[in-house]
C-alpha atoms as a PDB file:
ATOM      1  CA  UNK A   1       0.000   0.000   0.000  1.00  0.00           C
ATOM      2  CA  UNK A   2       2.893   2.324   0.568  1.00  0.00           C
ATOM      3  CA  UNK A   3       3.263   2.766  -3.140  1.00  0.00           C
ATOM      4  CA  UNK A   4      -0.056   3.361  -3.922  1.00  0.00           C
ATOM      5  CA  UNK A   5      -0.154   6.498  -0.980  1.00  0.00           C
ATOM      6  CA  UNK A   6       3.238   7.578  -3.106  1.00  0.00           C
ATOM      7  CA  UNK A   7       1.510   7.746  -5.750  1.00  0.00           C
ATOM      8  CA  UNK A   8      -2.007   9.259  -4.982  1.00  0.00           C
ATOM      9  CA  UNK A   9       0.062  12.017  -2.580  1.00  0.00           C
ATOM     10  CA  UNK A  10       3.163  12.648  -3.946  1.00  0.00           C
ATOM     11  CA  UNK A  11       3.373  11.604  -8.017  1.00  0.00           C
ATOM     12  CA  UNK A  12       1.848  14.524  -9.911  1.00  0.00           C
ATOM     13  CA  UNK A  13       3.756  16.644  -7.575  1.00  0.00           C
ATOM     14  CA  UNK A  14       7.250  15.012  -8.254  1.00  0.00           C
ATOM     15  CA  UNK A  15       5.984  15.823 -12.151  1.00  0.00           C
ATOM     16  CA  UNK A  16       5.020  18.784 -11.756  1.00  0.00           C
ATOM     17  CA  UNK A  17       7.724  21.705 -11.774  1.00  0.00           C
ATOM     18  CA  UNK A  18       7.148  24.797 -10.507  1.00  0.00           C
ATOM     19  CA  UNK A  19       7.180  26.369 -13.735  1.00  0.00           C
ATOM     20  CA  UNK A  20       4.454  24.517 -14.536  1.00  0.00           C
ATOM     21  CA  UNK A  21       2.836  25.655 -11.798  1.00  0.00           C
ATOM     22  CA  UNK A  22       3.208  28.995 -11.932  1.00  0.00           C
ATOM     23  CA  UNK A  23       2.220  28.928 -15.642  1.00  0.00           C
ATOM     24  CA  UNK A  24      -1.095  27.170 -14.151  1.00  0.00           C
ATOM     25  CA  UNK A  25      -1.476  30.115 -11.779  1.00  0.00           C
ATOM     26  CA  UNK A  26      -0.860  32.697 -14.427  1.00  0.00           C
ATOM     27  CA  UNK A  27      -3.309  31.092 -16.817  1.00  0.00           C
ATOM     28  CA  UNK A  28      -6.101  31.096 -13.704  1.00  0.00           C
ATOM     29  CA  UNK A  29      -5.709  34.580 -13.228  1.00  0.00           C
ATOM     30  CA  UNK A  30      -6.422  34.723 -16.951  1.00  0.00           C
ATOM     31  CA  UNK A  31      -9.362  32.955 -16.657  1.00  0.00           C
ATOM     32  CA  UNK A  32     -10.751  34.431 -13.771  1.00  0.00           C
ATOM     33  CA  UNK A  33     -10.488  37.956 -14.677  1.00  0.00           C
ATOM     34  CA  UNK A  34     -12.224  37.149 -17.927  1.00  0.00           C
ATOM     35  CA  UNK A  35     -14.885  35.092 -16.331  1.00  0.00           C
ATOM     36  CA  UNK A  36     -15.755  38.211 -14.661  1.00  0.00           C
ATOM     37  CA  UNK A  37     -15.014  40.793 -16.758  1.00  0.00           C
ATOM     38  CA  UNK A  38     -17.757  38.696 -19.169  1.00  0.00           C
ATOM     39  CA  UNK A  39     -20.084  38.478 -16.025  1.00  0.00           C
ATOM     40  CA  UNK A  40     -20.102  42.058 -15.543  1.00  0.00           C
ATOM     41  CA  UNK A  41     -20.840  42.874 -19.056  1.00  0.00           C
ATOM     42  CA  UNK A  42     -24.736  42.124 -18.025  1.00  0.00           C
ATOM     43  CA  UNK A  43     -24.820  44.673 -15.039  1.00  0.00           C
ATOM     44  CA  UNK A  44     -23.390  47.257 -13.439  1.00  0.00           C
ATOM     45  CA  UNK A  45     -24.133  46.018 -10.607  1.00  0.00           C
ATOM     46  CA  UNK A  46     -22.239  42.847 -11.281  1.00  0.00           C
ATOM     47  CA  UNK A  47     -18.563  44.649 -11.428  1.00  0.00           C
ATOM     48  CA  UNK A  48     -17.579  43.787  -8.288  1.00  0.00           C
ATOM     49  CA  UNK A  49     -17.706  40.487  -9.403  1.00  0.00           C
ATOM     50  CA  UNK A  50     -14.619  40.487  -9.878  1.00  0.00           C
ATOM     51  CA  UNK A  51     -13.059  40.179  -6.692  1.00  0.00           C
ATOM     52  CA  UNK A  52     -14.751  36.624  -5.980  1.00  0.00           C
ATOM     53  CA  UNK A  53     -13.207  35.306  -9.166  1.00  0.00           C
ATOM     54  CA  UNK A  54     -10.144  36.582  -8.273  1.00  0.00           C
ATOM     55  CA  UNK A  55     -10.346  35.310  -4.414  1.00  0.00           C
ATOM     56  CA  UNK A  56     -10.995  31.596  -5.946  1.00  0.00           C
ATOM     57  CA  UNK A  57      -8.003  31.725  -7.832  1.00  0.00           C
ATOM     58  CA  UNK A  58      -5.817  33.163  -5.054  1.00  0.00           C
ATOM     59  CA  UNK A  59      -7.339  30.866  -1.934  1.00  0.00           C
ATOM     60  CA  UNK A  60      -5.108  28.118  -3.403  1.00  0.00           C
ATOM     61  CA  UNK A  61      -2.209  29.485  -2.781  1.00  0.00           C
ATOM     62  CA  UNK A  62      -2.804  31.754   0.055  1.00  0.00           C
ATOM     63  CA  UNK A  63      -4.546  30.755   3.346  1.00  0.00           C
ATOM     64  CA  UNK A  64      -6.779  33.020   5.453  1.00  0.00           C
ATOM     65  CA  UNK A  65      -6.987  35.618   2.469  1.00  0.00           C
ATOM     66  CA  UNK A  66     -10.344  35.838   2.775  1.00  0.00           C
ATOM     67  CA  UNK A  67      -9.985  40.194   3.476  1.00  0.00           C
ATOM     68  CA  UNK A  68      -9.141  40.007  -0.526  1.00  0.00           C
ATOM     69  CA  UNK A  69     -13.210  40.124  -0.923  1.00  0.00           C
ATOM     70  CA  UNK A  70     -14.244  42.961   0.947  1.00  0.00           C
ATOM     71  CA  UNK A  71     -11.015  45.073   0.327  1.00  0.00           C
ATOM     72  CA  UNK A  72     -11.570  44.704  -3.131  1.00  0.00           C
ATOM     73  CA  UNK A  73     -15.595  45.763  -3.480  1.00  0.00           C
ATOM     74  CA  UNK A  74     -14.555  48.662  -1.062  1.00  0.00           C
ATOM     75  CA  UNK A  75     -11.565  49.901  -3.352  1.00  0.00           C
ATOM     76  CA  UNK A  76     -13.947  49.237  -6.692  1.00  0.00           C
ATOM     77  CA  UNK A  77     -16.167  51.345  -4.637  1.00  0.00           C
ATOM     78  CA  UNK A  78     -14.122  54.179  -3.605  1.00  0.00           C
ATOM     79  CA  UNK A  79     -12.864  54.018  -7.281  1.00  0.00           C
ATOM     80  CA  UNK A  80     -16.003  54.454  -8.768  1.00  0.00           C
ATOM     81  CA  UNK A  81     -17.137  57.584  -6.587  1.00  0.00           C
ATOM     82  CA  UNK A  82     -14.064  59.250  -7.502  1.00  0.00           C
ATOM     83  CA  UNK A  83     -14.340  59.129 -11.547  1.00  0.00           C
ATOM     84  CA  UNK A  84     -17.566  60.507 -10.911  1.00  0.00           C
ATOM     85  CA  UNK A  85     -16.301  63.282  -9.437  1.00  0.00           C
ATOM     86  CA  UNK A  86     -13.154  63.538 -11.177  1.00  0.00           C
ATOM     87  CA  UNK A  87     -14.407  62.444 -14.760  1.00  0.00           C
ATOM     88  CA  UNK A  88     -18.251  62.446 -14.074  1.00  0.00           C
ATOM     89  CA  UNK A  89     -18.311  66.575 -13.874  1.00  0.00           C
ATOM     90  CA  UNK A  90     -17.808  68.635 -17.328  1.00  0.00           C
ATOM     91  CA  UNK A  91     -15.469  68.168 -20.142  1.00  0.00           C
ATOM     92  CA  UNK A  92     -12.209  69.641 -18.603  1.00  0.00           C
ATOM     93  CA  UNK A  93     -10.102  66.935 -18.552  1.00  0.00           C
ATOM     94  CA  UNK A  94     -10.657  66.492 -22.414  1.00  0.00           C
ATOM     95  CA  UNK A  95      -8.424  69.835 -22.651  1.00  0.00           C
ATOM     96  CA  UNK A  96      -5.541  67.935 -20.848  1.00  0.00           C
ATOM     97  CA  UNK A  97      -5.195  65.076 -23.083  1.00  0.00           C
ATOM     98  CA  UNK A  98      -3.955  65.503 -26.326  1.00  0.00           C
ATOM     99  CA  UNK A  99      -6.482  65.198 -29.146  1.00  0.00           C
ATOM    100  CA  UNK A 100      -6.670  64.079 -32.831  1.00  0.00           C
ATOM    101  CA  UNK A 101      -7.377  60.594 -34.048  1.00  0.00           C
ATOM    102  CA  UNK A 102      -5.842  57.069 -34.779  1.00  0.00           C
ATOM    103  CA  UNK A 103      -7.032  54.716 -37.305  1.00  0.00           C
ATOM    104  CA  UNK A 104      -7.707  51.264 -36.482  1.00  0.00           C
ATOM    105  CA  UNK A 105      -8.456  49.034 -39.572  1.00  0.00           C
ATOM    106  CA  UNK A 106     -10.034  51.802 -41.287  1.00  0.00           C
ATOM    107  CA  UNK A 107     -11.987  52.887 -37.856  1.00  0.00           C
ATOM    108  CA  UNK A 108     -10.974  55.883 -36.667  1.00  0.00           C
ATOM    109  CA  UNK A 109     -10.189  56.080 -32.741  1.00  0.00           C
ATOM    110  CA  UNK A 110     -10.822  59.495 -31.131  1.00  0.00           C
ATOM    111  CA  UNK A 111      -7.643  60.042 -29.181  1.00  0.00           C
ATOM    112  CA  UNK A 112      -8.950  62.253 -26.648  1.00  0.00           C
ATOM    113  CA  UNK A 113     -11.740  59.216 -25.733  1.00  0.00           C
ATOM    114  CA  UNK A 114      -8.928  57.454 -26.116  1.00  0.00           C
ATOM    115  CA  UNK A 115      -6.351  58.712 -23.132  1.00  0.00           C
ATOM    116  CA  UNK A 116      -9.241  59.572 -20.836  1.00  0.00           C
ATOM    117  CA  UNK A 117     -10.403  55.556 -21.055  1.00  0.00           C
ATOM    118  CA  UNK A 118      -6.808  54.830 -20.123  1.00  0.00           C
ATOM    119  CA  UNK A 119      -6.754  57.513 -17.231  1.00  0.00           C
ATOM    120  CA  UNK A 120     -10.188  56.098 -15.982  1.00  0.00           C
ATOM    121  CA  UNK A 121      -9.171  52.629 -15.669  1.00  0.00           C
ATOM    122  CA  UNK A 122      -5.727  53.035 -14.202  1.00  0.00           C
ATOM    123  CA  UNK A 123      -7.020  55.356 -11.671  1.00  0.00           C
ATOM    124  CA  UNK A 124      -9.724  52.549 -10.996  1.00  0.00           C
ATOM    125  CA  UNK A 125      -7.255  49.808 -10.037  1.00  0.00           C
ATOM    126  CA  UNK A 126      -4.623  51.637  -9.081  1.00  0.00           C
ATOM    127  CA  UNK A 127      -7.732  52.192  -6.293  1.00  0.00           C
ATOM    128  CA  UNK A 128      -8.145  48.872  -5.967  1.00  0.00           C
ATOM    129  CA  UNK A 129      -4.448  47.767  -6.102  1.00  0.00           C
ATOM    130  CA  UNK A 130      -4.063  49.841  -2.856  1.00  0.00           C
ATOM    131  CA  UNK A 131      -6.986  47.552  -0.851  1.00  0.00           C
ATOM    132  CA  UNK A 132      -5.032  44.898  -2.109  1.00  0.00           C
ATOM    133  CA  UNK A 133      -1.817  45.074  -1.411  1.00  0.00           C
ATOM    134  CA  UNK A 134      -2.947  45.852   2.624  1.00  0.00           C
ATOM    135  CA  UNK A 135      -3.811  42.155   2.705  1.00  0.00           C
ATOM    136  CA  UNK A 136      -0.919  40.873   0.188  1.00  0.00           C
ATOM    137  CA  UNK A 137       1.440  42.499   2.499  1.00  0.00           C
ATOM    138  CA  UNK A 138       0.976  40.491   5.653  1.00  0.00           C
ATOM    139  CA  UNK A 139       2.095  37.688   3.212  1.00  0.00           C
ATOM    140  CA  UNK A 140       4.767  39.322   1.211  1.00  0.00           C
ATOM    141  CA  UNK A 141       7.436  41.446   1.291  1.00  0.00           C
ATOM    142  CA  UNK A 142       7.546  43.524  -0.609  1.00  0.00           C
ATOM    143  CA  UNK A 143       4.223  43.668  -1.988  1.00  0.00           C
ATOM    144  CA  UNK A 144       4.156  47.449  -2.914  1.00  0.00           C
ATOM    145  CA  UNK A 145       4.797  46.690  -6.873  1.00  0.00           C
ATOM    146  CA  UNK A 146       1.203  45.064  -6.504  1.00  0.00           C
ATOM    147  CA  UNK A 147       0.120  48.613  -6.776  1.00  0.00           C
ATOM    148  CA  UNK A 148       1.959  49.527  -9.694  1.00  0.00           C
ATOM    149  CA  UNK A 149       1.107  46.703 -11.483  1.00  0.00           C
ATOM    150  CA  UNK A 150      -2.450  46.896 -10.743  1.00  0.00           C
ATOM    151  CA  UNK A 151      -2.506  50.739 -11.928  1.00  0.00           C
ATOM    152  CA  UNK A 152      -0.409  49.572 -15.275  1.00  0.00           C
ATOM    153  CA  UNK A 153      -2.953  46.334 -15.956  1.00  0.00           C
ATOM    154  CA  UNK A 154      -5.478  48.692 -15.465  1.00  0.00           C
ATOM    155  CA  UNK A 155      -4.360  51.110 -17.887  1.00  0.00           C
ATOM    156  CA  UNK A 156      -3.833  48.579 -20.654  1.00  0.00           C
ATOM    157  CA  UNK A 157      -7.439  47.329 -20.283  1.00  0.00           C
ATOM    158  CA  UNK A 158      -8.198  50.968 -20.597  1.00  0.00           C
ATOM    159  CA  UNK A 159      -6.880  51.215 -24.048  1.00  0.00           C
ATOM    160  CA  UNK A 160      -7.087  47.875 -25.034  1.00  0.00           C
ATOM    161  CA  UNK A 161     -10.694  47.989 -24.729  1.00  0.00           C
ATOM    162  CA  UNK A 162     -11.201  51.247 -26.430  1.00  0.00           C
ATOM    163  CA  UNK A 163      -9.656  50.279 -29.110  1.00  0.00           C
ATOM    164  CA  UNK A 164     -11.029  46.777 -29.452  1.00  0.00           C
ATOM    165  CA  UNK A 165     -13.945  48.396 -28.392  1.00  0.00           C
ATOM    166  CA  UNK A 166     -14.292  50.985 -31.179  1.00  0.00           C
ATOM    167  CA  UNK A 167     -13.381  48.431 -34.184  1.00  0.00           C
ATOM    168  CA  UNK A 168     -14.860  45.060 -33.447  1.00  0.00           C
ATOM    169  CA  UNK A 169     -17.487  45.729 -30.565  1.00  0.00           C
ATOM    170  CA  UNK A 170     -17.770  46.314 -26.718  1.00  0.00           C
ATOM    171  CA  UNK A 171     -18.185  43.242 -25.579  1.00  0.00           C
ATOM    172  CA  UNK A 172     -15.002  41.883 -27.456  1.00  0.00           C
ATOM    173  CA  UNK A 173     -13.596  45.307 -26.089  1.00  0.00           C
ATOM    174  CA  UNK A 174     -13.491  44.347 -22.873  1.00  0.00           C
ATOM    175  CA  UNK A 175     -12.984  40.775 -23.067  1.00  0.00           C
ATOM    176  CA  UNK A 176      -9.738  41.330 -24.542  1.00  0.00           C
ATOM    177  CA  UNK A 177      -9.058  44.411 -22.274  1.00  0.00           C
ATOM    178  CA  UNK A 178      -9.516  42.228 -19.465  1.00  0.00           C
ATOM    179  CA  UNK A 179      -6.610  39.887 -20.944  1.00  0.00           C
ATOM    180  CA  UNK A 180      -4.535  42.466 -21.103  1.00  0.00           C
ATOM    181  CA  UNK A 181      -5.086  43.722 -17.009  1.00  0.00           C
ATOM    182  CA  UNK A 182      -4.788  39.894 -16.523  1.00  0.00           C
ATOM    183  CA  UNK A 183      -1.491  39.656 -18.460  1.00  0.00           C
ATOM    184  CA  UNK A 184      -0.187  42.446 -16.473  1.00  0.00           C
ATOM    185  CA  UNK A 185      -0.989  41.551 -13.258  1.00  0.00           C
ATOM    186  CA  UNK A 186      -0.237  37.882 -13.744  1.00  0.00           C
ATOM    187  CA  UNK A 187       3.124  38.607 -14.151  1.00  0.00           C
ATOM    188  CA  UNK A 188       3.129  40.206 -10.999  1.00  0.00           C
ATOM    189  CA  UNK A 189       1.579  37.763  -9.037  1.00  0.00           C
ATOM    190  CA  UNK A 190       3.819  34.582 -10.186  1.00  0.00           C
ATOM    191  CA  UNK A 191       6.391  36.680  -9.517  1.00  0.00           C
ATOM    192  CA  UNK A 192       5.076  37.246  -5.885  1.00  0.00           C
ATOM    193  CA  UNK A 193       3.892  33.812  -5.783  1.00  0.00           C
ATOM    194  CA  UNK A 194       7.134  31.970  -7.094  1.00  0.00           C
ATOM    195  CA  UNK A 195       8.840  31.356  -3.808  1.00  0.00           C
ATOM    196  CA  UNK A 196       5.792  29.599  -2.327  1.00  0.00           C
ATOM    197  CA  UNK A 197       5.028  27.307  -4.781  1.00  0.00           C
ATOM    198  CA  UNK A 198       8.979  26.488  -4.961  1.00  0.00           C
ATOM    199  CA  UNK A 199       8.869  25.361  -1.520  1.00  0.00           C
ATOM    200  CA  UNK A 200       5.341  23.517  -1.474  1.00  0.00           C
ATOM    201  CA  UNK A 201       6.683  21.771  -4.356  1.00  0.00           C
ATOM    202  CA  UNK A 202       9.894  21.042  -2.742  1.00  0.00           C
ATOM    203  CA  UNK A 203       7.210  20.057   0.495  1.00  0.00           C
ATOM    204  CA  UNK A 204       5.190  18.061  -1.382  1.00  0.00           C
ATOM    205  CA  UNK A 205       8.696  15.590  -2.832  1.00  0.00           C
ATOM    206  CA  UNK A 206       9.915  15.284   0.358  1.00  0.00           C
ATOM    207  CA  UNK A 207       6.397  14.107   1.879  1.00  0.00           C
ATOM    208  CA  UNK A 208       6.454  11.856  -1.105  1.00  0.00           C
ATOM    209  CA  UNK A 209       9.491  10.379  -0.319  1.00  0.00           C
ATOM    210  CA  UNK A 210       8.600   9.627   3.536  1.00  0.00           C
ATOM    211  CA  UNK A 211       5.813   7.559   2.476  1.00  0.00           C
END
């Protein structure tokens, strides 16, 4: 029976390299961000949606992050009363962008709608990336490029979605603009995540080989 336990315990994790794993993890995050992002496409309401796809994914490899849920909604909140003030009121910040237009496959992308998409969306999860990175710091150090990251994914899914947005259609938009926040951030988080699973994969072999 000892080989069987070996086995059922400790064999896929003996396969398993961390690379593998972490290209699991990044391909989760992925998932999960576009799961929601498609979710959300229904509702308004259904935005914070978000932050439960993104707790499933990071549950298995964090314990007791369960703060990651209400930290997020509150940061998605916050960020959402400040673009109405800040973007909500008048046309000013239209005069601090600059203006003109791209073309797209023939489509031509208003520049100004362009830069303030971008500007909305990294102010959003730069927001968010703050409520964040309180509870990824009482696992990591340092956890402050969480932030940064977050504001930068956010960002690209600002543009990307325009963009997308303008040529092919909204939905598509921001299907592929959440790739490209998930794409971002990924990298970030196997990067923050890379030690652990290096040493619950190390763990896991020598468990294996004790049984």
């Amino acid at each position: 029976m000892k080989w069987w336990r070996k086995l059922s315990l400790g064999g896929s994790a003996q396969q398993k390299s961390p690379a593998l794993s972490c290209l699991s993890l990044g391909l989760l995050w992925l998932g999960a961000n576009v799961a929601s992002e498609w979710l959300e496409e229904f509702s308004l309401w259904l935005e914070p949606v978000f932050a439960v796809a993104q707790w499933l994914v990071m549950r298995r490899y964090i314990r007791h992050i369960g703060w990651w849920l209400p930290v997020s909604f509150w940061g998605w909140f916050i960020a959402f009363i400040l673009i109405q003030l800040l973007f909500g009121v008048g046309n000013w910040i239209f005069a601090m962008v600059p203006g003109g237009e791209l073309e797209v496959g023939g489509v031509p992308v208003n520049m100004q709608v362009f830069w303030v998409s971008v500007l909305v969306k990294l102010l959003e999860w730069a927001v968010i990336g703050v409520g964040q990175w309180l509870v990824l710091r009482r696992h990591f150090q340092p956890a402050s490029w969480w932030v940064l990251a977050s504001a930068a994914g956010g960002a690209v899914k600002g543009g990307v979605e325009l963009i997308i947005g303008t040529v092919v259609g909204g939905v598509t938009g921001a299907l592929v603009g959440s790739l490209g926040y998930g794409a971002v951030t990924g990298v970030a988080l196997v990067w923050l995540l890379k030690p652990r699973i290096h040493h619950r994969q190390l763990r896991r072999r020598r468990l294996s080989l004790t049984l």
